[in-house]
C-alpha atoms as a PDB file:
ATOM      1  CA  UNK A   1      15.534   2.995 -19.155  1.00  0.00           C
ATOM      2  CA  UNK A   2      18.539   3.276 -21.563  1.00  0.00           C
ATOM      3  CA  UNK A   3      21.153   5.837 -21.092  1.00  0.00           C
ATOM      4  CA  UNK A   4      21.993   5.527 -17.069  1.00  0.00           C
ATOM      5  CA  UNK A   5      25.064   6.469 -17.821  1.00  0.00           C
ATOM      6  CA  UNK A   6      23.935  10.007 -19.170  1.00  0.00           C
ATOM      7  CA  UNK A   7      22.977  12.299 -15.896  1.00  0.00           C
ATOM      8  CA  UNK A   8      20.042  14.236 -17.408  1.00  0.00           C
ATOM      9  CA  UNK A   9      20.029  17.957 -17.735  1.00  0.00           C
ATOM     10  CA  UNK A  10      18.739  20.054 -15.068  1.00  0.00           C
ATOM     11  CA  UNK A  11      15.113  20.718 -17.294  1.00  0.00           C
ATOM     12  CA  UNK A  12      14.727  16.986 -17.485  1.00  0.00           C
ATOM     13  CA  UNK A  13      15.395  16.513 -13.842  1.00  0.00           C
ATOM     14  CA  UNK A  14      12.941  19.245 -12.824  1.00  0.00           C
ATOM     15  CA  UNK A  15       9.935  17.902 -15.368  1.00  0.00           C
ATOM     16  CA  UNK A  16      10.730  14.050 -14.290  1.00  0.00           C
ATOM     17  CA  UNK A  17      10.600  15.313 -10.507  1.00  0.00           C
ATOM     18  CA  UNK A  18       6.576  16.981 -11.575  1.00  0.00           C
ATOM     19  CA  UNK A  19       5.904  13.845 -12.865  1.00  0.00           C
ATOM     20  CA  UNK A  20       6.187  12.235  -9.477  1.00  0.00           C
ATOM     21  CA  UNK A  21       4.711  15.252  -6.912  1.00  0.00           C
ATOM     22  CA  UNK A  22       2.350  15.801  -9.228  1.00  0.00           C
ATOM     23  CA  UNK A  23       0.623  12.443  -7.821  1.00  0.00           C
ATOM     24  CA  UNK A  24      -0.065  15.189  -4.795  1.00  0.00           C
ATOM     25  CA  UNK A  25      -2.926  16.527  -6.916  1.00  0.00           C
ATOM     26  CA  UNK A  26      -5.160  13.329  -6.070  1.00  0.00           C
ATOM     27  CA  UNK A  27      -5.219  15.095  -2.164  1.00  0.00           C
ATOM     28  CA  UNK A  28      -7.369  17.720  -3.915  1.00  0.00           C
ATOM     29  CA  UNK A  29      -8.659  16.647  -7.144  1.00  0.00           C
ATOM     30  CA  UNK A  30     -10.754  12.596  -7.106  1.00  0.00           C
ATOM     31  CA  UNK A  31      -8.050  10.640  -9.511  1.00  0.00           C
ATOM     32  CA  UNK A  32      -5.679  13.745  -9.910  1.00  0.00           C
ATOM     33  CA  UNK A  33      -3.025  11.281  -8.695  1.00  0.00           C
ATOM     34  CA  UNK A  34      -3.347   9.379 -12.057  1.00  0.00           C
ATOM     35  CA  UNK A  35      -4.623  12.196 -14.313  1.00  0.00           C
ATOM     36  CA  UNK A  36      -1.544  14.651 -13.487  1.00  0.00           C
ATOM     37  CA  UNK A  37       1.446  12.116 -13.812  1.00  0.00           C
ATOM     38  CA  UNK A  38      -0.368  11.069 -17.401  1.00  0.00           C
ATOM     39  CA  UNK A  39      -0.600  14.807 -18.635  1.00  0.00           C
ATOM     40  CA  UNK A  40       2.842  15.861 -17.659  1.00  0.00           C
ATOM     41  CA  UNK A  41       4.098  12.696 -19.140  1.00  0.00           C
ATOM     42  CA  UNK A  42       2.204  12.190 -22.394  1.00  0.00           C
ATOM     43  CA  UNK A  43       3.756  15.991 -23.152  1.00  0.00           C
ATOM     44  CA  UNK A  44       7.193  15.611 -22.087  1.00  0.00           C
ATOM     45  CA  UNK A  45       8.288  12.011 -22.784  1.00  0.00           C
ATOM     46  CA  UNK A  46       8.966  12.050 -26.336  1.00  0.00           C
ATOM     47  CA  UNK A  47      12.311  12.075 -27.204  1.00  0.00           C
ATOM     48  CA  UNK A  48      13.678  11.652 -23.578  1.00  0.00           C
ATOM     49  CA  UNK A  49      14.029   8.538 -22.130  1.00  0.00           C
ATOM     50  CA  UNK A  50      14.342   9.832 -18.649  1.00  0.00           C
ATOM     51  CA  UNK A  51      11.004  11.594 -18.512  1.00  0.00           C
ATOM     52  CA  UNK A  52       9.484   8.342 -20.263  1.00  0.00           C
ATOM     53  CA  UNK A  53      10.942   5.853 -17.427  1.00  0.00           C
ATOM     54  CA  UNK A  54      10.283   8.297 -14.753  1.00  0.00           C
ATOM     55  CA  UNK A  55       6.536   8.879 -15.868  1.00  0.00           C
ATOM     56  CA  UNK A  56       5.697   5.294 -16.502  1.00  0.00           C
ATOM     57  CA  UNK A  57       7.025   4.679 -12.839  1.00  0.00           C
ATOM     58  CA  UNK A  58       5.313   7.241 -11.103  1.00  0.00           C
ATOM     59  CA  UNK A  59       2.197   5.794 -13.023  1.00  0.00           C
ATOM     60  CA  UNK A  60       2.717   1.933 -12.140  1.00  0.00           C
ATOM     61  CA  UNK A  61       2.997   3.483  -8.740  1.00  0.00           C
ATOM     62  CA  UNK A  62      -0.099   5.548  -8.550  1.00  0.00           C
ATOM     63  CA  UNK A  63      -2.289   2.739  -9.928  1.00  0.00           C
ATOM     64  CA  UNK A  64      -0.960   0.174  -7.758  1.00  0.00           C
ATOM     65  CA  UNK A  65      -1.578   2.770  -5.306  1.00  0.00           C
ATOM     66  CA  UNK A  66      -5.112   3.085  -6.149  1.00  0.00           C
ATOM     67  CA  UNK A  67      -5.487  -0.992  -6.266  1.00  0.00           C
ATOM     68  CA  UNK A  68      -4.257  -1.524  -2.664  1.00  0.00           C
ATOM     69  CA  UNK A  69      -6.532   1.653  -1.446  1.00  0.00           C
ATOM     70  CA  UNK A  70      -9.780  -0.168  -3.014  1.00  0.00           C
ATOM     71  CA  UNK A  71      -8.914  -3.476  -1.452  1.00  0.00           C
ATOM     72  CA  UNK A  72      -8.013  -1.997   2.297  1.00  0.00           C
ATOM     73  CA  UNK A  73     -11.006   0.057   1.984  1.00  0.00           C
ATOM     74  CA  UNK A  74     -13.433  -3.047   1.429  1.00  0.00           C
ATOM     75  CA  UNK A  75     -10.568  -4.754   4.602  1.00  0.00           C
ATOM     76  CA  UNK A  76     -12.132  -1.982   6.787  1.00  0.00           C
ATOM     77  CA  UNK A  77     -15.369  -4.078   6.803  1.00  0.00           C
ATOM     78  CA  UNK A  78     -13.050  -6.539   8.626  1.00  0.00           C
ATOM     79  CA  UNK A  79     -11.440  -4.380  11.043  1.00  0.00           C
ATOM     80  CA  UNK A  80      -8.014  -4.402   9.641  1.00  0.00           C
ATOM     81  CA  UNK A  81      -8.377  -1.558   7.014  1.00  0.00           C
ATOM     82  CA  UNK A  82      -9.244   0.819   9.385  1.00  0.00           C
ATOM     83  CA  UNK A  83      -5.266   0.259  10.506  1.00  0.00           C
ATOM     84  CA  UNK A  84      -3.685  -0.478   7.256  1.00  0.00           C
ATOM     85  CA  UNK A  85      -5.822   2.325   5.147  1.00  0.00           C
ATOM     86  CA  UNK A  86      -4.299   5.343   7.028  1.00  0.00           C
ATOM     87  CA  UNK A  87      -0.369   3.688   6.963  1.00  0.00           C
ATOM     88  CA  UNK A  88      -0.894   2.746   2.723  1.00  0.00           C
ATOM     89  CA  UNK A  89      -1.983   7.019   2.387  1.00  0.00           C
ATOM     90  CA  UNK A  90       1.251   7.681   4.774  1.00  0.00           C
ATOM     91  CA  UNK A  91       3.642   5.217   2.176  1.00  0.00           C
ATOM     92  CA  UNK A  92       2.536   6.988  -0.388  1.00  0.00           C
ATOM     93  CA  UNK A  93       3.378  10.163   0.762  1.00  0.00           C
ATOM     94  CA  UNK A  94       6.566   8.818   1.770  1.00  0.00           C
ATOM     95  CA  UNK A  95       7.585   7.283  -1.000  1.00  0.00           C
ATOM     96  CA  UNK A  96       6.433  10.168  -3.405  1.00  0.00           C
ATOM     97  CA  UNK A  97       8.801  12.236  -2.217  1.00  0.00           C
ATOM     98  CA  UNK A  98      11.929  10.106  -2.587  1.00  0.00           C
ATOM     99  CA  UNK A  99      11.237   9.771  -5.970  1.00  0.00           C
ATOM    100  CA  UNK A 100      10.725  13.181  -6.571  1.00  0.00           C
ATOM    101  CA  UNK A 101      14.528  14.064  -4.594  1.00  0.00           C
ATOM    102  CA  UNK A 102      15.756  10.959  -6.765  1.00  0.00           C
ATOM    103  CA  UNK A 103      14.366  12.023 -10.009  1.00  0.00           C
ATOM    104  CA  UNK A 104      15.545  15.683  -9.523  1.00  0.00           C
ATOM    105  CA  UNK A 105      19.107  14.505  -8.525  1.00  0.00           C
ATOM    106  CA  UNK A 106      18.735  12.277 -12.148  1.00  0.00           C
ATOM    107  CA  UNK A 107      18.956   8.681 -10.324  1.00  0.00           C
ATOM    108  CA  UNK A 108      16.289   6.215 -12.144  1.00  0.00           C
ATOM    109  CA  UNK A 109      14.142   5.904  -9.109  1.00  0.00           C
ATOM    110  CA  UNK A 110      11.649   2.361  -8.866  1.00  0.00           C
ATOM    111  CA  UNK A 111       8.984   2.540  -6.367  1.00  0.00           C
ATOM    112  CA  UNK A 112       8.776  -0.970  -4.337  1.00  0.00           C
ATOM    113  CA  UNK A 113       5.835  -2.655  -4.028  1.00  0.00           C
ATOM    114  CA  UNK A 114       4.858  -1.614  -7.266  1.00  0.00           C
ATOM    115  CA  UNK A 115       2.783  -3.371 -10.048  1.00  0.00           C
ATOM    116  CA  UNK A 116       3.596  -2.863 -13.860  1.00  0.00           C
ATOM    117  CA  UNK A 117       1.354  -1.881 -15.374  1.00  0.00           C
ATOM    118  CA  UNK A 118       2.354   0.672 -17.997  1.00  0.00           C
ATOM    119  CA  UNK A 119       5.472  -0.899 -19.751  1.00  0.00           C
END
């Protein structure tokens, strides 16, 4: 995350904003949310940093994501994943697209409550 200094250029901004809504994918495609957010940014991080933060975020996200999802699905057996399931799929939608606005105004965006994963 060098360079925050530097406002990125408005090409950068769009592709780092895909990186994020492409997470949107997993709605229609079974792991699109992980497989999207890797394609765009294997292709477009090299040689720009903001891409490379951007896509490695959106990733820590979407697997963290995916972790919380797997254990409030096996919760539901208990009651309380039936309430929490539906409210983790509405954060996620949330938070997806404040990174996206962030990322395509050029802030560094960091999802909360977010393990890392991919350093």
């Amino acid at each position: 995350m060098e360079n925050k200094d530097i406002t990125p250029d408005h090409i950068t901004r769009q592709w780092a904003m895909y990186v994020h809504l492409s997470a949107l994918s997993g709605y229609l495609v079974p792991l699109g949310h992980i497989i999207a957010p890797i394609m765009i940014w294997s292709i477009k991080k090299e040689g720009n940093s903001f891409i490379d933060a951007q896509g490695k975020e959106s990733l820590n996200f979407q697997i963290s994501m995916t972790l919380y999802a797997v254990i409030l699905a096996i919760l539901t057996f208990v009651i309380i994943g039936l309430f929490l399931l539906p409210l983790l799929f509405i954060v996620h939608l949330i938070f997806i697209v404040i990174a996206s606005v962030k990322a395509n105004q050029g802030e560094f965006y960091r999802y909360p409550i977010t393990i890392r994963f991919v350093s």
